[in-house]
Protein backbone atom coordinates (compact mmCIF):
# COMPACT_ATOMS: atom_id res chain seq x y z
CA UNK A 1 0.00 0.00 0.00
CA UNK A 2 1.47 3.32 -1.06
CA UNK A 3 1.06 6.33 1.28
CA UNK A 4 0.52 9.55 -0.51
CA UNK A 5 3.11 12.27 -0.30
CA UNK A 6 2.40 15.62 1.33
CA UNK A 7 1.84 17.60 -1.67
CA UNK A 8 -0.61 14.62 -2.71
CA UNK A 9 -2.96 15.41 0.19
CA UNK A 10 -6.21 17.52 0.22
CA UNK A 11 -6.44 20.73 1.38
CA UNK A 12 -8.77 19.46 4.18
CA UNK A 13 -8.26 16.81 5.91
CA UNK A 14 -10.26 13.71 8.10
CA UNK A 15 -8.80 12.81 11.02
CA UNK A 16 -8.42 9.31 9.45
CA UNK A 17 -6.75 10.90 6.81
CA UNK A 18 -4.48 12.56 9.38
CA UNK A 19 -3.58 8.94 10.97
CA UNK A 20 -2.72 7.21 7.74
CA UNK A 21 -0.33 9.78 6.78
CA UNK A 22 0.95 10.09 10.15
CA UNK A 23 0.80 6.21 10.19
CA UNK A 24 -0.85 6.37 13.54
CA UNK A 25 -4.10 4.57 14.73
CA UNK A 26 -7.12 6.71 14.36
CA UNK A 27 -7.69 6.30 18.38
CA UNK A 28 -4.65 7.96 19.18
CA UNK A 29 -5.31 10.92 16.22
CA UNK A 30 -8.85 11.33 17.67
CA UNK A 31 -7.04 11.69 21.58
CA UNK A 32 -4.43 14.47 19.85
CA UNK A 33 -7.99 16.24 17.99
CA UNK A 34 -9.54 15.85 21.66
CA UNK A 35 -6.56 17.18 23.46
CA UNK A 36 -6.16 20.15 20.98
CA UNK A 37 -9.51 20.66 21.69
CA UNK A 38 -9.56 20.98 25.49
CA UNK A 39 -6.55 22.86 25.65
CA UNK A 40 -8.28 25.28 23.23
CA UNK A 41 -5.22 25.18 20.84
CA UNK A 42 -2.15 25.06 22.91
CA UNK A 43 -1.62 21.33 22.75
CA UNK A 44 -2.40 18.79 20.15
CA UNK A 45 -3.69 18.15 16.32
CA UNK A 46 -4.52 21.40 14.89
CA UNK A 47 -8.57 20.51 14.01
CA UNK A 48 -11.38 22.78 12.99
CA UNK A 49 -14.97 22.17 13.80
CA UNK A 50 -16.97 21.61 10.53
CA UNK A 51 -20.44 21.27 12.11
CA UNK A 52 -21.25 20.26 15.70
CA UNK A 53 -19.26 16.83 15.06
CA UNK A 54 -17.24 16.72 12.07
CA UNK A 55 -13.60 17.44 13.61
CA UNK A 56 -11.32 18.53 10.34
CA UNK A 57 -7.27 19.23 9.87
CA UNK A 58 -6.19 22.09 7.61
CA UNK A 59 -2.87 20.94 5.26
CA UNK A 60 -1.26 24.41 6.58
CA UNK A 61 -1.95 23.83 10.00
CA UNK A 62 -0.78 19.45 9.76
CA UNK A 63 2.19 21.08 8.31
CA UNK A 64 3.52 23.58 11.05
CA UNK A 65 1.99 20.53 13.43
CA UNK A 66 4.65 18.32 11.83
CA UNK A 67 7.47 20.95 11.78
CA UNK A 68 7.18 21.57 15.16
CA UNK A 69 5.47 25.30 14.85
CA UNK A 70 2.36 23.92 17.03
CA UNK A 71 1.90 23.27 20.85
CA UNK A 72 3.15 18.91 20.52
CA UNK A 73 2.31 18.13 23.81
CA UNK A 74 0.52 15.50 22.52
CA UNK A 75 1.93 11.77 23.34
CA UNK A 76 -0.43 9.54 24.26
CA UNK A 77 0.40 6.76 26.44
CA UNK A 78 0.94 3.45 24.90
C-alpha cells in the first residue's frame, strides 16, 4: 500500500486521513484532535470544527503541526 506524499494530500483533511499519513491509529489521532480541543489550541492536532461533530485538519496547520510550529504536547500513552 502506497502512502501519498504531502503535496498529494487535500487541502482538508479527516482525522483518518491525518492517521494514515501520520501512520498512527485513528484512536490515538482522535485523543491528539480531543486534546487540541480541550486545551483550546495550545496542545495537540490542529482541528477545525466543521459542524457540531465533524472534527477537520487544515494541510497548513498538519504542516507547522509536523514541523514543530504547534503546541506537541501530545503523546499519548501506549
Amino acid at each position: 500500500m502506497q502512502h501519498p506524499t504531502f503535496d498529494e494530500l487535500p487541502d482538508i483533511l479527516t482525522i483518518r486521513e491525518v492517521a494514515a499519513f501520520m501512520r498512527i491509529s485513528p484512536a490515538v489521532a482522535y485523543e491528539m484532535a480531543r486534546r487540541y480541543k480541550a486545551t483550546r489550541g495550545r496542545e495537540g492536532l490542529p482541528i477545525f470544527m466543521a459542524g457540531a461533530r465533524m472534527m477537520r485538519v487544515s494541510k497548513i496547520e498538519l504542516k507547522k503541526f509536523l514541523a514543530g510550529e504547534l503546541g506537541r504536547g501530545t503523546q499519548a500513552a501506549s
